[in-house]
C-alpha atoms as a PDB file:
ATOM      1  CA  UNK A   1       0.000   0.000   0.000  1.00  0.00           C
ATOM      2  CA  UNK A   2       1.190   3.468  -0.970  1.00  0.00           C
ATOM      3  CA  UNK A   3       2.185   5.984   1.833  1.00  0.00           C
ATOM      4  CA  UNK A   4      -0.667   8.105  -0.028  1.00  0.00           C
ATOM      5  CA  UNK A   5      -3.074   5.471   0.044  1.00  0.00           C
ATOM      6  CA  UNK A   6      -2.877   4.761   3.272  1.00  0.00           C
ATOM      7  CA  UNK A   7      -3.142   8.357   4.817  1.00  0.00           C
ATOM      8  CA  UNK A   8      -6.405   8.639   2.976  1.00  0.00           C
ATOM      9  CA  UNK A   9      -7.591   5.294   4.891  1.00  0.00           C
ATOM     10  CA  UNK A  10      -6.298   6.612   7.862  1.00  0.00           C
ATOM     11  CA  UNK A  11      -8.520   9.694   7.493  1.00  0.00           C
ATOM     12  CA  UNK A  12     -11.142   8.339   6.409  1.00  0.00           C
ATOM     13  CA  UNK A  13     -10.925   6.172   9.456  1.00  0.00           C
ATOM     14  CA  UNK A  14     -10.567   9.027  11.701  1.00  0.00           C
ATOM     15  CA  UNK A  15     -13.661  10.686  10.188  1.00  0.00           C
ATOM     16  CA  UNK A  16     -15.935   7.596  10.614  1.00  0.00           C
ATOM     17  CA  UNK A  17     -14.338   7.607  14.425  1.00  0.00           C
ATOM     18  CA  UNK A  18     -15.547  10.882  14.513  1.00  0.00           C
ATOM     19  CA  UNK A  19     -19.344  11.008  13.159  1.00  0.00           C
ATOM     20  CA  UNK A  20     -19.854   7.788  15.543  1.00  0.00           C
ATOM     21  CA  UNK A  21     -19.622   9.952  18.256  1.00  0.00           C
ATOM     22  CA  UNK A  22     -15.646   8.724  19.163  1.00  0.00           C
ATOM     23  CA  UNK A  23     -16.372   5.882  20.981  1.00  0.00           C
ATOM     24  CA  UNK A  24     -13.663   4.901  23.371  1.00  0.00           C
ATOM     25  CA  UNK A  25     -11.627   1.510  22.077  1.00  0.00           C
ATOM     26  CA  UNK A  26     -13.446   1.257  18.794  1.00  0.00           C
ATOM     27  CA  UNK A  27     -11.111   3.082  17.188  1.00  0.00           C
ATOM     28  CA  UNK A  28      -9.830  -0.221  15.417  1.00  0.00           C
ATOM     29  CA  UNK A  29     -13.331  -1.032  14.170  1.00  0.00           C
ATOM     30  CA  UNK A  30     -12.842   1.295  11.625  1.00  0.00           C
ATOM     31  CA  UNK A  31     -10.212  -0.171   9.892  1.00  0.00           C
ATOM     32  CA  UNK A  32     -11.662  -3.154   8.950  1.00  0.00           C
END
């Protein structure tokens, strides 16, 4: 995976973290 690629996952990630409401320890959820 491209260093570019996987930033945009990454925040992506963060941003689904976020509009869930930033739910302590499901932070890995998101990745998969």
């Amino acid at each position: 995976m491209t260093d570019d690629r996987h930033e945009r996952i990454r925040q992506r990630a963060h941003e689904i973290w976020e509009q869930a409401g930033r739910p302590e320890g499901a932070h890995e959820e998101h990745w998969n």
